[in-house]
N, C-alpha and C. Protein backbone atom coordinates (compact mmCIF):
# COMPACT_ATOMS: atom_id res chain seq x y z
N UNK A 1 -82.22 -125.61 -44.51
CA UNK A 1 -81.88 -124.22 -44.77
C UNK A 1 -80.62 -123.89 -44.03
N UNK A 2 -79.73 -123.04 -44.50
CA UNK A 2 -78.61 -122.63 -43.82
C UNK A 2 -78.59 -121.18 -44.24
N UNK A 3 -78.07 -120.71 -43.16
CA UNK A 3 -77.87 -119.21 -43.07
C UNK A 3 -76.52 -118.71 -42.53
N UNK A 4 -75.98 -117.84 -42.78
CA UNK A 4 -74.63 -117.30 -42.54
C UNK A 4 -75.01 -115.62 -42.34
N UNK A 5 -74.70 -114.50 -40.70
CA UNK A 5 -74.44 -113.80 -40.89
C UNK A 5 -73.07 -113.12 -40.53
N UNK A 6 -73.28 -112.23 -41.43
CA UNK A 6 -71.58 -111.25 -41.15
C UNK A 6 -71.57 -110.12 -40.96
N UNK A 7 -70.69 -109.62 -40.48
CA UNK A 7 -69.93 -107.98 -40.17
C UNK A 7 -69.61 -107.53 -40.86
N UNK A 8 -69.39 -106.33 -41.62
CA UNK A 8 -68.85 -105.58 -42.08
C UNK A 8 -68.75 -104.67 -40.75
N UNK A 9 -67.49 -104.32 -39.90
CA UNK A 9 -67.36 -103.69 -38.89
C UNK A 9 -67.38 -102.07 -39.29
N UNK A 10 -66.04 -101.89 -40.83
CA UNK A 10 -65.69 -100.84 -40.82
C UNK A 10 -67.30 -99.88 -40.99
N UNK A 11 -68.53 -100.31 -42.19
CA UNK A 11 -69.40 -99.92 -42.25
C UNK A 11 -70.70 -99.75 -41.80
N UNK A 12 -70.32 -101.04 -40.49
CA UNK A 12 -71.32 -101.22 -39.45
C UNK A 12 -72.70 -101.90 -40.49
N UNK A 13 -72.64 -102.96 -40.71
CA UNK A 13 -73.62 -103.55 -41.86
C UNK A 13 -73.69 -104.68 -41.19
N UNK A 14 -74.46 -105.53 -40.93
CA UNK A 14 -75.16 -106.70 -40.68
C UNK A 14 -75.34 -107.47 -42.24
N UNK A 15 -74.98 -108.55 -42.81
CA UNK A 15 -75.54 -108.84 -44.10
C UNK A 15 -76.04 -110.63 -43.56
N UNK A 16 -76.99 -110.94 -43.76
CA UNK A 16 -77.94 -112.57 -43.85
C UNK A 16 -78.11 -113.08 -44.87
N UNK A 17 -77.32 -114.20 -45.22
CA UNK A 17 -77.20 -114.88 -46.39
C UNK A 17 -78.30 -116.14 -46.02
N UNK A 18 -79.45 -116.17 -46.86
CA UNK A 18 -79.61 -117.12 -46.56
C UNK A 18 -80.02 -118.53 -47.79
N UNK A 19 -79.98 -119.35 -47.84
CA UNK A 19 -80.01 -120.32 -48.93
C UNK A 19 -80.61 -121.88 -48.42
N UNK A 20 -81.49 -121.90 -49.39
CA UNK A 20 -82.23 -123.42 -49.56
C UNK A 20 -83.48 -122.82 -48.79
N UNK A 21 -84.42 -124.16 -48.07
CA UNK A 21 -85.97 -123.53 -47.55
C UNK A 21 -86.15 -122.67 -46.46
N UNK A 22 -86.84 -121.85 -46.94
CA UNK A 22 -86.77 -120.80 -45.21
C UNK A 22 -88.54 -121.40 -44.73
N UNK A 23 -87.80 -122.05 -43.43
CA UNK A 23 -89.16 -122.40 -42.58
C UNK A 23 -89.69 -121.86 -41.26
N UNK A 24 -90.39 -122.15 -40.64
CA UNK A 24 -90.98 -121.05 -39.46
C UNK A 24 -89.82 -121.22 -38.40
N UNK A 25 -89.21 -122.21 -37.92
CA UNK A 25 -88.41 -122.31 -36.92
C UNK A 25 -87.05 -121.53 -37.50
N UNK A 26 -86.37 -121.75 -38.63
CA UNK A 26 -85.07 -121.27 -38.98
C UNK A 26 -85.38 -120.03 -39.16
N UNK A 27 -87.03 -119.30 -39.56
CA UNK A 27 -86.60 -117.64 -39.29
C UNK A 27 -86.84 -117.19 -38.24
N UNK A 28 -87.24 -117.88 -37.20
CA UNK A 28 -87.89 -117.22 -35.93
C UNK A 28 -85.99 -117.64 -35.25
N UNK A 29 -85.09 -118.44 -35.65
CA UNK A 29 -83.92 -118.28 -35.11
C UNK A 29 -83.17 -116.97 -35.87
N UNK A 30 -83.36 -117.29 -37.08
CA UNK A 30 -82.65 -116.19 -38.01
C UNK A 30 -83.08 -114.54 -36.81
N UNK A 31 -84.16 -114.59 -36.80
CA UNK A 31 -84.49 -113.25 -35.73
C UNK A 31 -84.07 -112.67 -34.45
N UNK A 32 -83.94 -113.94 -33.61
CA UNK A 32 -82.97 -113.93 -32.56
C UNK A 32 -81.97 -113.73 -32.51
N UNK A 33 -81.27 -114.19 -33.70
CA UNK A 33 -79.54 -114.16 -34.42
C UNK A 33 -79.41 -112.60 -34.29
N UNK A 34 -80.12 -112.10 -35.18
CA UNK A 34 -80.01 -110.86 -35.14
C UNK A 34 -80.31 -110.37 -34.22
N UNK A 35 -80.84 -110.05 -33.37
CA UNK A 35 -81.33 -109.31 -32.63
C UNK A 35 -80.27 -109.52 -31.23
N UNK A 36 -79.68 -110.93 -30.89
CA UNK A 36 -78.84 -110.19 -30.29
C UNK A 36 -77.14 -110.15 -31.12
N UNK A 37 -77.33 -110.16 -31.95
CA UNK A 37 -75.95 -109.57 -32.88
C UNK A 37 -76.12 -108.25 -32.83
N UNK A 38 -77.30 -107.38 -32.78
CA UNK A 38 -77.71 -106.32 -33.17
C UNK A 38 -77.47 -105.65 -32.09
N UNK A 39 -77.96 -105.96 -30.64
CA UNK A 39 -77.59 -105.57 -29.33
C UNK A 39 -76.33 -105.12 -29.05
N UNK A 40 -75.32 -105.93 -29.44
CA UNK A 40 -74.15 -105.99 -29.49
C UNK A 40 -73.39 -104.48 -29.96
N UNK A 41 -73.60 -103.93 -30.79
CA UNK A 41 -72.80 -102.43 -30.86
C UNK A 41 -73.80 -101.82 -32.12
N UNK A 42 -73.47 -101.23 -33.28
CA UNK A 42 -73.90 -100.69 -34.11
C UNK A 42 -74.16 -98.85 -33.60
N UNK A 43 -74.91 -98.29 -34.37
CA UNK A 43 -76.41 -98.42 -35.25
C UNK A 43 -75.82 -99.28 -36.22
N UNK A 44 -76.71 -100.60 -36.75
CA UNK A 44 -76.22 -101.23 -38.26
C UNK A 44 -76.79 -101.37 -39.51
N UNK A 45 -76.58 -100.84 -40.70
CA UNK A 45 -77.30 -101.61 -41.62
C UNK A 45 -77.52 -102.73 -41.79
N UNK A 46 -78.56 -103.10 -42.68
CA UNK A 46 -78.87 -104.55 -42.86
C UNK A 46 -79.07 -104.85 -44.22
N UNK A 47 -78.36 -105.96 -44.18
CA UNK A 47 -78.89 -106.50 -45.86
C UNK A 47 -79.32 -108.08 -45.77
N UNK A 48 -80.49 -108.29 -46.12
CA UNK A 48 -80.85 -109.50 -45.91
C UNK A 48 -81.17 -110.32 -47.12
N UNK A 49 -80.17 -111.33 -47.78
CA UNK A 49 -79.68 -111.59 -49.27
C UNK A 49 -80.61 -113.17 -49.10
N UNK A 50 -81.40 -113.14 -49.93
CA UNK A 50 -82.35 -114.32 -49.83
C UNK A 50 -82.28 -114.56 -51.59
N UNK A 51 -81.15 -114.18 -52.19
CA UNK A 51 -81.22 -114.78 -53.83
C UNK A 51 -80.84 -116.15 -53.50
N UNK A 52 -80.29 -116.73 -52.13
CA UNK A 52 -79.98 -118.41 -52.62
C UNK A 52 -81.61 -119.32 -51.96
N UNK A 53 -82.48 -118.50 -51.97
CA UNK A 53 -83.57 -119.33 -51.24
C UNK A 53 -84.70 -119.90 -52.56
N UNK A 54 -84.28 -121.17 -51.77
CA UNK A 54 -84.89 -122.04 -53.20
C UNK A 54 -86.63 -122.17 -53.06
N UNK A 55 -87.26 -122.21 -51.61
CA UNK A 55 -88.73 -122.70 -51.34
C UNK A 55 -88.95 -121.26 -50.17
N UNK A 56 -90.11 -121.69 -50.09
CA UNK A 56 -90.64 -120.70 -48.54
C UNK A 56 -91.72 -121.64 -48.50
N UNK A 57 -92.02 -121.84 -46.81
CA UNK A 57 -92.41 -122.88 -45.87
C UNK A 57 -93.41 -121.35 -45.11
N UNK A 58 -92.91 -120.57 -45.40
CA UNK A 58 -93.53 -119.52 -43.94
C UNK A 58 -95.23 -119.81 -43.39
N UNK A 59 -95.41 -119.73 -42.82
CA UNK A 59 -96.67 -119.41 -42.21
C UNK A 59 -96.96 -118.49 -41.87
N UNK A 60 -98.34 -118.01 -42.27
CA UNK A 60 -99.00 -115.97 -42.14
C UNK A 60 -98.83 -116.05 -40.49
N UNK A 61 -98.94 -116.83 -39.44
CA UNK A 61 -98.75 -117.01 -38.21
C UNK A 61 -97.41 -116.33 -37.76
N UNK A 62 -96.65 -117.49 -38.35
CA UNK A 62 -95.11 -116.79 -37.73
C UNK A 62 -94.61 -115.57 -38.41
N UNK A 63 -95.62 -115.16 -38.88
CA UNK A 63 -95.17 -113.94 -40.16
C UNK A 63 -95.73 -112.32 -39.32
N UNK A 64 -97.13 -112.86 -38.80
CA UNK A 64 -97.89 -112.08 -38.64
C UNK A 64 -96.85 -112.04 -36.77
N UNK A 65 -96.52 -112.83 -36.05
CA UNK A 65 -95.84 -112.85 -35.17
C UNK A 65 -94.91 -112.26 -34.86
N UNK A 66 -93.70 -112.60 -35.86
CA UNK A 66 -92.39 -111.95 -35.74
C UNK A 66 -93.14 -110.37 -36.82
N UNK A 67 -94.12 -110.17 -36.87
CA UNK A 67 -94.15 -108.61 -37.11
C UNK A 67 -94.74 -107.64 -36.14
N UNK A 68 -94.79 -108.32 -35.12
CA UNK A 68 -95.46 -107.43 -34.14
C UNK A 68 -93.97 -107.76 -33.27
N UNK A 69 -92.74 -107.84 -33.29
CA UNK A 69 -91.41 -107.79 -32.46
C UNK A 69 -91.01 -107.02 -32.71
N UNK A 70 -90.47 -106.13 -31.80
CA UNK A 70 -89.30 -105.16 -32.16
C UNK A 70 -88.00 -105.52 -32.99
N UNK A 71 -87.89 -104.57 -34.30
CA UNK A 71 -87.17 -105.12 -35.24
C UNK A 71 -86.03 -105.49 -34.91
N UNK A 72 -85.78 -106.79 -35.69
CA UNK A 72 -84.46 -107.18 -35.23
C UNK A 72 -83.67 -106.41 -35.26
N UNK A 73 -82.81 -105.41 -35.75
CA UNK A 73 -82.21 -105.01 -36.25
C UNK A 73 -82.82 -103.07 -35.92
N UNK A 74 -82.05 -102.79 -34.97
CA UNK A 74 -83.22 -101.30 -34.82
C UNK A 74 -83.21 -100.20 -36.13
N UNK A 75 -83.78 -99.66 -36.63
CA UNK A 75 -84.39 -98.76 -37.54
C UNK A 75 -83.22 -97.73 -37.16
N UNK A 76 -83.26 -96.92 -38.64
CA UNK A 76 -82.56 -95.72 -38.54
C UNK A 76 -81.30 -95.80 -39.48
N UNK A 77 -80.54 -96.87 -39.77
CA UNK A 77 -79.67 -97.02 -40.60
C UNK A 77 -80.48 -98.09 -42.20
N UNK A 78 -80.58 -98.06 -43.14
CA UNK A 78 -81.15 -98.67 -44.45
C UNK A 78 -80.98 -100.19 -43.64
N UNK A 79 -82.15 -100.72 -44.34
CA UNK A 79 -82.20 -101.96 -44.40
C UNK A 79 -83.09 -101.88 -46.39
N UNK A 80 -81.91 -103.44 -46.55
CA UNK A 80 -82.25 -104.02 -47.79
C UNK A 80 -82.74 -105.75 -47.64
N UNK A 81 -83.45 -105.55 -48.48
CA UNK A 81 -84.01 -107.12 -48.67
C UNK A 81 -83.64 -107.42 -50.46
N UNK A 82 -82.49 -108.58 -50.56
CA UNK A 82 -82.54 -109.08 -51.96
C UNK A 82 -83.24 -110.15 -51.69
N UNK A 83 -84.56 -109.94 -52.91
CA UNK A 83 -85.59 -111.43 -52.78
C UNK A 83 -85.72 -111.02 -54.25
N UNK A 84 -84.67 -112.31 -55.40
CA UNK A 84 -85.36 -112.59 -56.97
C UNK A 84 -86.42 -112.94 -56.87
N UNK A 85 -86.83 -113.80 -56.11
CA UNK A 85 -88.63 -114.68 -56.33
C UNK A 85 -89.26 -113.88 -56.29
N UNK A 86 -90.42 -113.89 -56.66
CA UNK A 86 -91.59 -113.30 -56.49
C UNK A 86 -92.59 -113.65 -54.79
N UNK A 87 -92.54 -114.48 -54.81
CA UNK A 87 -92.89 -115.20 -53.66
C UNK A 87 -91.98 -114.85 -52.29
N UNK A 88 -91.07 -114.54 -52.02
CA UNK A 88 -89.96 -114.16 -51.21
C UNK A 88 -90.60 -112.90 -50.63
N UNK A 89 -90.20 -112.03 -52.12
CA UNK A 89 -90.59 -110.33 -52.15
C UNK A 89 -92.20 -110.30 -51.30
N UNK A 90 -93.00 -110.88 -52.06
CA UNK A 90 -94.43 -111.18 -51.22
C UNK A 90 -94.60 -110.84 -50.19
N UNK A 91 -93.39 -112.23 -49.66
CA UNK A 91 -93.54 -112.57 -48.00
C UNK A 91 -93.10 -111.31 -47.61
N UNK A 92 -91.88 -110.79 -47.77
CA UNK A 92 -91.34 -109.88 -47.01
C UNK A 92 -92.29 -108.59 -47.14
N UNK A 93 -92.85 -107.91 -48.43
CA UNK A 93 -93.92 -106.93 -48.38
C UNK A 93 -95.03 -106.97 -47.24
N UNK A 94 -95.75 -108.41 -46.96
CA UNK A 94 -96.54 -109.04 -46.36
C UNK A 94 -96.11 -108.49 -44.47
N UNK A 95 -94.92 -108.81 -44.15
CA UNK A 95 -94.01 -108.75 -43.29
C UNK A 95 -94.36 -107.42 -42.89
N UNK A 96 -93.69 -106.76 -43.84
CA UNK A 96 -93.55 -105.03 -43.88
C UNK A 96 -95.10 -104.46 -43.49
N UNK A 97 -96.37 -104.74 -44.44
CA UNK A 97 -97.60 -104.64 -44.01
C UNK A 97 -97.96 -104.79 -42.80
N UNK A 98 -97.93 -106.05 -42.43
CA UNK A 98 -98.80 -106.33 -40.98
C UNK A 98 -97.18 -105.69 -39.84
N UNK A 99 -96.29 -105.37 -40.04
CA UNK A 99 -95.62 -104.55 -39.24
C UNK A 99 -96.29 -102.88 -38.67
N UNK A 100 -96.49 -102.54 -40.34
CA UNK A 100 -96.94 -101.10 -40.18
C UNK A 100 -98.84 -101.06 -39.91
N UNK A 101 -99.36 -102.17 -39.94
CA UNK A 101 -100.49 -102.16 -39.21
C UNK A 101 -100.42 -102.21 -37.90
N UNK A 102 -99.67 -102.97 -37.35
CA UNK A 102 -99.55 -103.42 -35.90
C UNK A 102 -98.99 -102.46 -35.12
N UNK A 103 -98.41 -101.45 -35.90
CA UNK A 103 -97.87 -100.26 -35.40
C UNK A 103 -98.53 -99.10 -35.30
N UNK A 104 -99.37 -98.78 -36.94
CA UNK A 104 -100.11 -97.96 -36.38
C UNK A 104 -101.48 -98.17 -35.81
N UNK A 105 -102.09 -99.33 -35.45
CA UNK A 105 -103.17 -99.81 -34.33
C UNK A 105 -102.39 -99.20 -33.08
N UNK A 106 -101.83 -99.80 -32.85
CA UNK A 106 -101.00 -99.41 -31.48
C UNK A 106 -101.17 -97.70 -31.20
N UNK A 107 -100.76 -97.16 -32.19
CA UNK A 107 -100.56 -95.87 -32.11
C UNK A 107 -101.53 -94.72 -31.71
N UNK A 108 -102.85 -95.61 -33.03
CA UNK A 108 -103.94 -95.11 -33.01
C UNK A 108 -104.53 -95.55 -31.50
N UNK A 109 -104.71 -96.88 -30.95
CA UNK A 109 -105.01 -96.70 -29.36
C UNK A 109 -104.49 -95.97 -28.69
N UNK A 110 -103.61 -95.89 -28.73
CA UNK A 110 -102.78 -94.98 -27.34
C UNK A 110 -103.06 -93.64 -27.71
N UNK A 111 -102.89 -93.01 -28.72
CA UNK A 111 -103.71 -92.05 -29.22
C UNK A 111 -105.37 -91.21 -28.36
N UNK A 112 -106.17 -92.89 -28.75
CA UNK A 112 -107.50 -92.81 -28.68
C UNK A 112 -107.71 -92.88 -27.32
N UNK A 113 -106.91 -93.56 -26.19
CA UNK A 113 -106.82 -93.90 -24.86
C UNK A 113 -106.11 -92.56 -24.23
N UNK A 114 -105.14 -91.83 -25.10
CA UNK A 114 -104.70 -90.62 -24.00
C UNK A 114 -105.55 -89.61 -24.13
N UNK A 115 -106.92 -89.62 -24.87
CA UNK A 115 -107.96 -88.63 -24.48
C UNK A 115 -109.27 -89.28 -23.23
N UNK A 116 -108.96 -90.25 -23.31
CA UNK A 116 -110.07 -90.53 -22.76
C UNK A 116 -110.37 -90.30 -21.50
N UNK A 117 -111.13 -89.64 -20.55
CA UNK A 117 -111.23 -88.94 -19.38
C UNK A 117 -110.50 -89.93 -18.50
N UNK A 118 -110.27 -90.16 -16.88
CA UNK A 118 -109.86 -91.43 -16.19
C UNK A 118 -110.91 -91.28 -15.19
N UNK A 119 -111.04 -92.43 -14.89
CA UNK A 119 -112.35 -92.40 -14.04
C UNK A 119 -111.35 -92.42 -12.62
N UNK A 120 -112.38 -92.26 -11.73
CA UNK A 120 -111.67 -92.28 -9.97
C UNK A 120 -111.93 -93.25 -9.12
């Protein structure tokens, strides 16, 4: 698998090209990539272009993993995902899911924990 990302400075856009098999190690780098590219200045959009990805290797593990990380890429400016496959789109819906579970569990504890009396 190879991946290429780029700048668009003037629009502040992040774009991830990526092409051939996406496997658990090349996206758990792909994530890091970003994340500290992302550190680096912005707020940025994101476009994450997966029309050249020929297979997916993922595992619900590294899936279910890198969705409980703070997004690569911090929230607040659009993020796009191009995925033709069906299988791609999946993964990434899949992604998106156990993100917004893991988030609102979280929420709902801390929630459920800031009523709870404190003992002495």
């Amino acid at each position: 698998m190879e991946y290429v990302i780029d700048l668009d400075p003037t629009h502040e856009v992040l774009r991830v090209t990526m092409t051939g098999t996406v496997t658990d190690p090349v996206f758990r780098e792909i994530y890091a990539s970003l994340s500290q590219f992302a550190a680096t200045g912005g707020p940025y959009a994101l476009i994450l272009d997966m029309s050249g990805v020929t297979s997916n290797q993922l595992s619900i593990e590294t899936i279910r993993d890198m969705a409980k990380k703070a997004p690569a890429v911090p929230v607040g400016r659009p993020h796009v995902v191009v995925a033709p496959r069906p299988e791609d789109y999946g993964v990434g819906y899949m992604f998106e899911l156990l993100r917004v579970e893991w988030v609102d569990n979280f929420i709902s504890s801390y929630q459920w924990m800031r009523h709870m009396p404190c003992s002495e």
